[in-house]
Protein backbone atom coordinates (compact mmCIF):
# COMPACT_ATOMS: atom_id res chain seq x y z
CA UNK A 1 180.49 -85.94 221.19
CA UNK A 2 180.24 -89.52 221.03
CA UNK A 3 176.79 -89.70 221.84
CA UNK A 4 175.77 -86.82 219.28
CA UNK A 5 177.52 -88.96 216.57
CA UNK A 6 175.75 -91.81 217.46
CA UNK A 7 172.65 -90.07 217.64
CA UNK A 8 173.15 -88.84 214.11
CA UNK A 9 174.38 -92.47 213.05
CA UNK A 10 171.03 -93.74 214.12
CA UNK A 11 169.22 -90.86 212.31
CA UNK A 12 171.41 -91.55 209.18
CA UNK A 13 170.33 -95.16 209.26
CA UNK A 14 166.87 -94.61 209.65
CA UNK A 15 166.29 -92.13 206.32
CA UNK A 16 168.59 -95.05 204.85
CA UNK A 17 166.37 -97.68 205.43
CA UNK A 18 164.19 -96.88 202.34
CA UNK A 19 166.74 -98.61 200.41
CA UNK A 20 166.45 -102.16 202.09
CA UNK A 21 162.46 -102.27 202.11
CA UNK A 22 161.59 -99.20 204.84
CA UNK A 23 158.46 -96.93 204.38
CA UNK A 24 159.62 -94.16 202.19
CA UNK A 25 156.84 -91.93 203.58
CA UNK A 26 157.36 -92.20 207.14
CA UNK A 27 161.42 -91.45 206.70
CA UNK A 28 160.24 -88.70 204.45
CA UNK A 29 158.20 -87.37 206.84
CA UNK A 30 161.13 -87.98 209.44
CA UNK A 31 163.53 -86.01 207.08
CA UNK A 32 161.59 -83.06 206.94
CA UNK A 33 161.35 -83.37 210.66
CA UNK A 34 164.74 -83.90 211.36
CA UNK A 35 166.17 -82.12 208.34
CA UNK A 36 166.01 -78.36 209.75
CA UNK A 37 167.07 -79.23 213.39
CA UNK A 38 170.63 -77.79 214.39
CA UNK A 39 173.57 -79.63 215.45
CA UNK A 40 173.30 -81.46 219.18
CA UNK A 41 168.94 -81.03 218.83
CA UNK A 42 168.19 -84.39 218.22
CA UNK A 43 170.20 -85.35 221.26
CA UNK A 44 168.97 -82.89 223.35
CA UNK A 45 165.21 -84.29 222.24
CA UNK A 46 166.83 -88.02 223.27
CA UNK A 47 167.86 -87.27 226.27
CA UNK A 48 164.54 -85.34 226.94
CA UNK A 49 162.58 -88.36 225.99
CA UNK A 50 164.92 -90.66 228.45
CA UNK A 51 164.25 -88.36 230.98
CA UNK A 52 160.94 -88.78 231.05
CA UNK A 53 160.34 -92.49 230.40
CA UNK A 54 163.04 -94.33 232.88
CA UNK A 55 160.63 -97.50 232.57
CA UNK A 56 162.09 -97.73 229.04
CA UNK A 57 165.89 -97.53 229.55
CA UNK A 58 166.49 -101.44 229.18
CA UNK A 59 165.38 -100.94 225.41
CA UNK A 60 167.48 -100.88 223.02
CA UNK A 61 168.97 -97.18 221.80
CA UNK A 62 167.62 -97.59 217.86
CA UNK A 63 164.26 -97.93 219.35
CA UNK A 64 164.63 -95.00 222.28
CA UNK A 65 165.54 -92.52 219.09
CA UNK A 66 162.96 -93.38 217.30
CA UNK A 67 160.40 -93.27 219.97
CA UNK A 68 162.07 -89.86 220.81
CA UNK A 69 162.08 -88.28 217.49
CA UNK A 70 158.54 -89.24 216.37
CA UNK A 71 156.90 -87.84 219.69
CA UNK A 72 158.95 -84.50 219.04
CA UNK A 73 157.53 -84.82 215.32
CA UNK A 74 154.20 -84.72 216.33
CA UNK A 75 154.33 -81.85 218.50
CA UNK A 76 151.56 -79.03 216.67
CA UNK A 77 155.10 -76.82 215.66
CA UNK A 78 156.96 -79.61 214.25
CA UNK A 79 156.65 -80.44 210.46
CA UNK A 80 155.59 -84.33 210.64
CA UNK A 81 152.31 -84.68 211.99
């Protein structure tokens, strides 16, 4: 649970970041993505994405969820592209 919720924190941070200077287009884009997965998804795509890229586990977390969420989001039957 306490890695879903942080998950989610990071998530809630990033569509955030419009309002301190971030691209409004790519967290739109990232909302869409994002915005019709289910409960626990997300995590399930971060842990995926750690999985399969053990070369980056010294980076830090912010960076592995994004990494992990914009690969997902560019898969041909996810919304961002």
């Amino acid at each position: 649970m306490e890695r879903l919720n942080y998950v989610e924190g990071i998530i809630d941070g990033f569509l955030y970041s419009p309002m301190f200077g971030g691209s409004e287009q790519s967290m739109h884009a990232l909302k869409i993505c994002v915005g019709g997965m289910q409960s626990g998804q997300a995590l399930a795509i971060v842990d995926q994405y750690m999985k399969g890229n053990p070369s980056q586990w010294d980076w830090q977390m912010n960076l592995l969820v994004h990494r992990a969420l914009y690969a997902a989001c560019k898969e041909p039957s996810a919304p961002l592209q």
